[in-house]
N, C-alpha and C. Protein backbone atom coordinates (compact mmCIF):
# COMPACT_ATOMS: atom_id res chain seq x y z
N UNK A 1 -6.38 5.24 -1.22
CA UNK A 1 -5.83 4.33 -0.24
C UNK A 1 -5.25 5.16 0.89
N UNK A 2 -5.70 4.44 1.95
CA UNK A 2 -5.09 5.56 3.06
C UNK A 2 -5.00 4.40 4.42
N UNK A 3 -3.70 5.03 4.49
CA UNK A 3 -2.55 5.41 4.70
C UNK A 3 -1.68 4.89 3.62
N UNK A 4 -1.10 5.36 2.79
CA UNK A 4 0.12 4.91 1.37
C UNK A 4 1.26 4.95 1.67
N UNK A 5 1.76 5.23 3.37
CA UNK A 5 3.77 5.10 3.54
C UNK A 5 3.34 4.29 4.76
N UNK A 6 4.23 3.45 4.86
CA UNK A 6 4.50 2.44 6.38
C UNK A 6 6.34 3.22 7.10
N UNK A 7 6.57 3.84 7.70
CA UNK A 7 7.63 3.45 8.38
C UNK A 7 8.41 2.74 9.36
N UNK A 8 9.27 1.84 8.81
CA UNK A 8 9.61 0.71 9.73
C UNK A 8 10.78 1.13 11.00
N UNK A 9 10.40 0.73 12.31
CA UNK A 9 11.60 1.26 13.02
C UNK A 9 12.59 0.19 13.38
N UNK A 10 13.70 0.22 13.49
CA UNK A 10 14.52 -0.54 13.79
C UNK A 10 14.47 -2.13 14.12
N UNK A 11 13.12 -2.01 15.28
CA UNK A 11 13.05 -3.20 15.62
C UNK A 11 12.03 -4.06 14.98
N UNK A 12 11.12 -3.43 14.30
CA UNK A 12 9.97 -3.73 12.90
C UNK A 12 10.53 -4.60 11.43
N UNK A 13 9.90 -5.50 11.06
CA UNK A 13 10.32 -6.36 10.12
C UNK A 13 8.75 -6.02 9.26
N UNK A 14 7.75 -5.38 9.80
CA UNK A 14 6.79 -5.41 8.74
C UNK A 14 5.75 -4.38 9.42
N UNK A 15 4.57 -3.84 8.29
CA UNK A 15 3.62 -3.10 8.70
C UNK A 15 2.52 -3.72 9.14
N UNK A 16 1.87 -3.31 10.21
CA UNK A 16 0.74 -4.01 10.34
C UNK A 16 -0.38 -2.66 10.57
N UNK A 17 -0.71 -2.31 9.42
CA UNK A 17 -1.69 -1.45 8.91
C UNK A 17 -3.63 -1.79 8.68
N UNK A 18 -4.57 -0.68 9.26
CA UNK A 18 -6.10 -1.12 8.87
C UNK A 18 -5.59 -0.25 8.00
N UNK A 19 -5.71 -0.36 6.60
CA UNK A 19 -5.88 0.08 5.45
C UNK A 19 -7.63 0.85 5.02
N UNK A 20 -7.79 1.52 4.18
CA UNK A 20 -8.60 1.82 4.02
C UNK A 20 -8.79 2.26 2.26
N UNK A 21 -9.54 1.77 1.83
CA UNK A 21 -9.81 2.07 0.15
C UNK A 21 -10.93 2.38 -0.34
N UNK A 22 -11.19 3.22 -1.00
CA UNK A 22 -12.07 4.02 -1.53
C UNK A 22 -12.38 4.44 -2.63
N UNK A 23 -13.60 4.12 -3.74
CA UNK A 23 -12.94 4.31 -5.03
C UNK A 23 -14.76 5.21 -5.34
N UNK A 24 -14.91 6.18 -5.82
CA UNK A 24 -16.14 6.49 -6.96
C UNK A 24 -16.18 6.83 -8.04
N UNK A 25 -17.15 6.60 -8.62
CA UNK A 25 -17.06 6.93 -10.34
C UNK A 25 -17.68 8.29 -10.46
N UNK A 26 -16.83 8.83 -11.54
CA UNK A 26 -16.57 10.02 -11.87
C UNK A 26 -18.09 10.46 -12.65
N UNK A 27 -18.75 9.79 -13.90
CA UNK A 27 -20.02 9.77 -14.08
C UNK A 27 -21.16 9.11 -13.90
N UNK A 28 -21.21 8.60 -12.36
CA UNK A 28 -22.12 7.66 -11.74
C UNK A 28 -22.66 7.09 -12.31
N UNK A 29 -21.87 6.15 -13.22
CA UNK A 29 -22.39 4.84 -14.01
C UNK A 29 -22.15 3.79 -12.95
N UNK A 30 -22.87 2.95 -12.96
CA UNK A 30 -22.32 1.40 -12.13
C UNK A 30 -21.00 0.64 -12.88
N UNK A 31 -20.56 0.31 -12.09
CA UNK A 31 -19.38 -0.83 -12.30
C UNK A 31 -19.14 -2.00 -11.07
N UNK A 32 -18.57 -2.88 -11.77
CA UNK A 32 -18.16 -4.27 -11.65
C UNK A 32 -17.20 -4.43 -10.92
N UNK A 33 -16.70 -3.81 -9.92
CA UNK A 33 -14.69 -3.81 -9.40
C UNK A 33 -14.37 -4.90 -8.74
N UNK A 34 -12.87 -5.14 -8.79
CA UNK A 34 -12.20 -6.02 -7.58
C UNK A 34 -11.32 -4.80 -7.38
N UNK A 35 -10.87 -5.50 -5.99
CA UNK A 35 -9.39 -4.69 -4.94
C UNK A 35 -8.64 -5.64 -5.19
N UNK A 36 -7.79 -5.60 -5.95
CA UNK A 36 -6.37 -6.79 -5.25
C UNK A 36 -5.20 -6.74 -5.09
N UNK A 37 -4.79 -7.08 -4.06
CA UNK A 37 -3.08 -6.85 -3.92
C UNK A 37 -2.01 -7.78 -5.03
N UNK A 38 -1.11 -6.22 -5.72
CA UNK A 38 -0.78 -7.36 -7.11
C UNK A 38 -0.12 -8.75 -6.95
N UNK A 39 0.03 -8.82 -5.32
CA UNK A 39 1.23 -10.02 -6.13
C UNK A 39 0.22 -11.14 -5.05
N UNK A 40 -0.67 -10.78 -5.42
CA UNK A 40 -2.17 -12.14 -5.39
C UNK A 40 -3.69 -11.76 -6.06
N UNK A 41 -3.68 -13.17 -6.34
CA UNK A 41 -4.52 -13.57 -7.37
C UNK A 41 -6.16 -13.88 -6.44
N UNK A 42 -6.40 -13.34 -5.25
CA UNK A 42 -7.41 -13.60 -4.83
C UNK A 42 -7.85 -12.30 -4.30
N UNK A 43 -8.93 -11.11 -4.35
CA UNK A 43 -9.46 -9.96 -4.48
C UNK A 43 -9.38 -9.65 -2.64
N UNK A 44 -9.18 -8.50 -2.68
CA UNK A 44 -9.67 -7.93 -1.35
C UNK A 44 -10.86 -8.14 -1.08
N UNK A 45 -11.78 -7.32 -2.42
CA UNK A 45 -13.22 -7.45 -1.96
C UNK A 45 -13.36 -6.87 -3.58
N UNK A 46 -14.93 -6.90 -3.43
CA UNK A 46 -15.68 -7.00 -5.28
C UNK A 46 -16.69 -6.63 -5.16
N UNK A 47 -17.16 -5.09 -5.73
CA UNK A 47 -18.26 -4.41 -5.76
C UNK A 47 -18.67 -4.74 -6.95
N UNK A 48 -20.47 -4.99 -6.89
CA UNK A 48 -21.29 -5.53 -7.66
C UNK A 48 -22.30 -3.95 -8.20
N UNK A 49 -21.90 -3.93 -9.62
CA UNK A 49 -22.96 -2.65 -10.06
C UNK A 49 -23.45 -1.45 -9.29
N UNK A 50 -22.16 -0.92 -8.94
CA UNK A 50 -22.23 -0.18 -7.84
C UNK A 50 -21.17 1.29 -8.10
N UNK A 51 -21.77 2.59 -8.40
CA UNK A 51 -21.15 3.90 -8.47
C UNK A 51 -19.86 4.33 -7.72
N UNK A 52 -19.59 3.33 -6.33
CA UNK A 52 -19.00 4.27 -5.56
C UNK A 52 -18.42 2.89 -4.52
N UNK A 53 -17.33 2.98 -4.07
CA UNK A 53 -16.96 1.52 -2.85
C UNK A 53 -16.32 2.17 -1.70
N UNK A 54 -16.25 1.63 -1.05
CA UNK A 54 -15.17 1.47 0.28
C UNK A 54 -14.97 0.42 1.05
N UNK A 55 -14.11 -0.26 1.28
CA UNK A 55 -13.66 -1.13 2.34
C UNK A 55 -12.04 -1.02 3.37
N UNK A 56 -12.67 -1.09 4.49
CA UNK A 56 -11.59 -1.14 5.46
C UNK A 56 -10.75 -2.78 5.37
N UNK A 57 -9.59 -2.61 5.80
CA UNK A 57 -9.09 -3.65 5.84
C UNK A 57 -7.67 -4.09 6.39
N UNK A 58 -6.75 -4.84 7.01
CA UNK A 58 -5.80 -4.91 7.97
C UNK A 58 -5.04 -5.60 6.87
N UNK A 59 -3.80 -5.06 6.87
CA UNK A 59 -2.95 -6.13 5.72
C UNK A 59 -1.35 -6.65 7.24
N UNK A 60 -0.33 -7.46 6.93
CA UNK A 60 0.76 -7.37 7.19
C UNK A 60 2.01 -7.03 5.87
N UNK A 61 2.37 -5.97 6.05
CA UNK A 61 3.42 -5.98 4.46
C UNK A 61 4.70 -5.35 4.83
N UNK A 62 5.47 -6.15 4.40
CA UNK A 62 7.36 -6.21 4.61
C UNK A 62 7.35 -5.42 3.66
N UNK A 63 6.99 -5.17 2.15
CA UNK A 63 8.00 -4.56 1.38
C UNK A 63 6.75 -3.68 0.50
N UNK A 64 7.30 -2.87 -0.15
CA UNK A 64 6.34 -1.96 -1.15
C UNK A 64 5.41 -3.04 -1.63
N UNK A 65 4.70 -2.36 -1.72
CA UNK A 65 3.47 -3.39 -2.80
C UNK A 65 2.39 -2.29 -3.52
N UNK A 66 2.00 -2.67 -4.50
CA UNK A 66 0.73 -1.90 -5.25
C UNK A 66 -0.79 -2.36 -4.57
N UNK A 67 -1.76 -1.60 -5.21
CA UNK A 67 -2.99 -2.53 -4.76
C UNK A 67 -3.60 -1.68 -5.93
N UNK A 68 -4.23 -2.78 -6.70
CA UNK A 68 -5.04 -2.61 -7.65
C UNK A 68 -6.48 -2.92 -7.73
N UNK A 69 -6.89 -1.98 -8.54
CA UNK A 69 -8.80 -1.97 -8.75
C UNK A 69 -8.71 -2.32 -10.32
N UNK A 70 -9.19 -3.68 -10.36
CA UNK A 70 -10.18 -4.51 -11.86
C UNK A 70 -11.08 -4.31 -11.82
N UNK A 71 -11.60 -4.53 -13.24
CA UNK A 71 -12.92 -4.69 -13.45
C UNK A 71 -12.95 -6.14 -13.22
N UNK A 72 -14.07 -6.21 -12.76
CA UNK A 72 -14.35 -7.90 -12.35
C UNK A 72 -14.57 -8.65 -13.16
N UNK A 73 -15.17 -8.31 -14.43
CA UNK A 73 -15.32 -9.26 -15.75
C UNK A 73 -14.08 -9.06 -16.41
N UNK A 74 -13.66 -8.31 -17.09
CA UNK A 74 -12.49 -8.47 -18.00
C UNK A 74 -11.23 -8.55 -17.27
N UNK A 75 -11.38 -7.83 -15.85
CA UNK A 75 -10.02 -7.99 -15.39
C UNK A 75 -8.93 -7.13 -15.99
N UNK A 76 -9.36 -6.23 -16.24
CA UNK A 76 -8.89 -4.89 -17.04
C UNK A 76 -8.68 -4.19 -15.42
N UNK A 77 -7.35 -3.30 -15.72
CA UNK A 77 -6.42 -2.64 -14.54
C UNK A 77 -6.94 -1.41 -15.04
N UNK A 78 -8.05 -0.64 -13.84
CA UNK A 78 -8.57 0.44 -13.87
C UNK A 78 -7.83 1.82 -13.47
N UNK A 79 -7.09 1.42 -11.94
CA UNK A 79 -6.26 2.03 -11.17
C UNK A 79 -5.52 1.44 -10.26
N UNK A 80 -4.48 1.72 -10.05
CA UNK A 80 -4.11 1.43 -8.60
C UNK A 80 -2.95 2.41 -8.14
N UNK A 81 -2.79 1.93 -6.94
CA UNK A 81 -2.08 2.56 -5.58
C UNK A 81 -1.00 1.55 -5.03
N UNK A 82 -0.12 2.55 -4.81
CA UNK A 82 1.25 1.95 -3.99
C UNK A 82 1.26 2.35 -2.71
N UNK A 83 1.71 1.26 -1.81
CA UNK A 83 1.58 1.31 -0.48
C UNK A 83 2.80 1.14 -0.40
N UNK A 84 3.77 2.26 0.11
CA UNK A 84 5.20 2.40 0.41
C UNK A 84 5.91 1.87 1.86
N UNK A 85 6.78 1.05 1.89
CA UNK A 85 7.13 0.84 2.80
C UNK A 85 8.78 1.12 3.20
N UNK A 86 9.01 1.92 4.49
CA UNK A 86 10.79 2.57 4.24
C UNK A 86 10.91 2.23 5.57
N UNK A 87 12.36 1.81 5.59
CA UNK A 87 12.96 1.30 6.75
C UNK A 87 13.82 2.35 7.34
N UNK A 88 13.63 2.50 8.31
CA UNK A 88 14.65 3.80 9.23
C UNK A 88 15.57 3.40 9.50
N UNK A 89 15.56 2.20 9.57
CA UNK A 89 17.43 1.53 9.95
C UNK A 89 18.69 1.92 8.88
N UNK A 90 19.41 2.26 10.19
CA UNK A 90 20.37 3.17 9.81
C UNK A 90 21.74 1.96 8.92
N UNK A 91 21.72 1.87 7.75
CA UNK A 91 22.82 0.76 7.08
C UNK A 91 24.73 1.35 7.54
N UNK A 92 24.40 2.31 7.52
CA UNK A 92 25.91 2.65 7.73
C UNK A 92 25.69 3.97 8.49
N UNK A 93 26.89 3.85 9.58
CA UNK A 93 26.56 4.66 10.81
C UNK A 93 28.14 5.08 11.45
N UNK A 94 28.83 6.27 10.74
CA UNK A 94 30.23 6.81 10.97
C UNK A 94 29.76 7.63 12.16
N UNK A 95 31.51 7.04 12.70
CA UNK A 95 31.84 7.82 14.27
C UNK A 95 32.13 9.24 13.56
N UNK A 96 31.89 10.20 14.57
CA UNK A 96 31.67 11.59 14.61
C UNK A 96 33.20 11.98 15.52
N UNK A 97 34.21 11.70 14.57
CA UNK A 97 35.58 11.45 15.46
C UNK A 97 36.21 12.65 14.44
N UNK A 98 37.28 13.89 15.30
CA UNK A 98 38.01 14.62 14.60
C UNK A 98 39.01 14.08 14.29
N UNK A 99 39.77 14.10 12.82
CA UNK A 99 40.99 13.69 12.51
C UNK A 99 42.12 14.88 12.96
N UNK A 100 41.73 15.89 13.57
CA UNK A 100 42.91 16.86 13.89
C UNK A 100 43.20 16.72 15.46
N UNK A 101 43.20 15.66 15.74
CA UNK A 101 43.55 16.20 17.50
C UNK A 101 44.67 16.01 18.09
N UNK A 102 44.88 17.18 18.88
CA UNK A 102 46.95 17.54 19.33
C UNK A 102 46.89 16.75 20.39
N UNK A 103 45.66 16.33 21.24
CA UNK A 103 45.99 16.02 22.56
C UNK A 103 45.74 14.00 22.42
């Protein structure tokens, strides 16, 4: 998965990322896959008897999320990837004030 960190700047409430995913098999057998983002139940996309995938793709995402590769029949969790998301906003922000001053 590429790009896997979002940084949010101040004025940002979410990522708006083309994602990119990529998966091949290690002993070029065919397989069955889905892509799906875990916290939905409807696939990115679903390679049919096929060694090797890729798909591009644009998400919007506020908060960390995984993205997982099934097998398309059993639905068995093959792999997946976390897509990190960190906010630069500063929560607490002390004055840079000396407590010793004569004047």
């Amino acid at each position: 998965m590429k790009p896997n960190i979002c940084v949010l700047s101040e004025v940002e409430s979410h990522c708006e990322d083309i994602l990119v995913a990529e998966w091949k098999a290690k002993n070029n057998e065919s397989y069955s896959l889905c892509l799906f983002q875990s916290s939905n139940a409807n696939p990115i996309e679903c390679w049919e008897d096929v060694n090797f995938g890729a798909v591009k793709f644009s998400k919007l995402i506020s908060t960390t999320t995984t993205f997982e590769l099934r097998d398309a029949r059993s639905q068995n969790l093959l792999s997946q990837q976390v897509f990190q998301v960190i906010n630069a906003r500063k929560k607490f922000q002390r004055s840079r004030r000396n407590p010793w001053s004569f004047f």
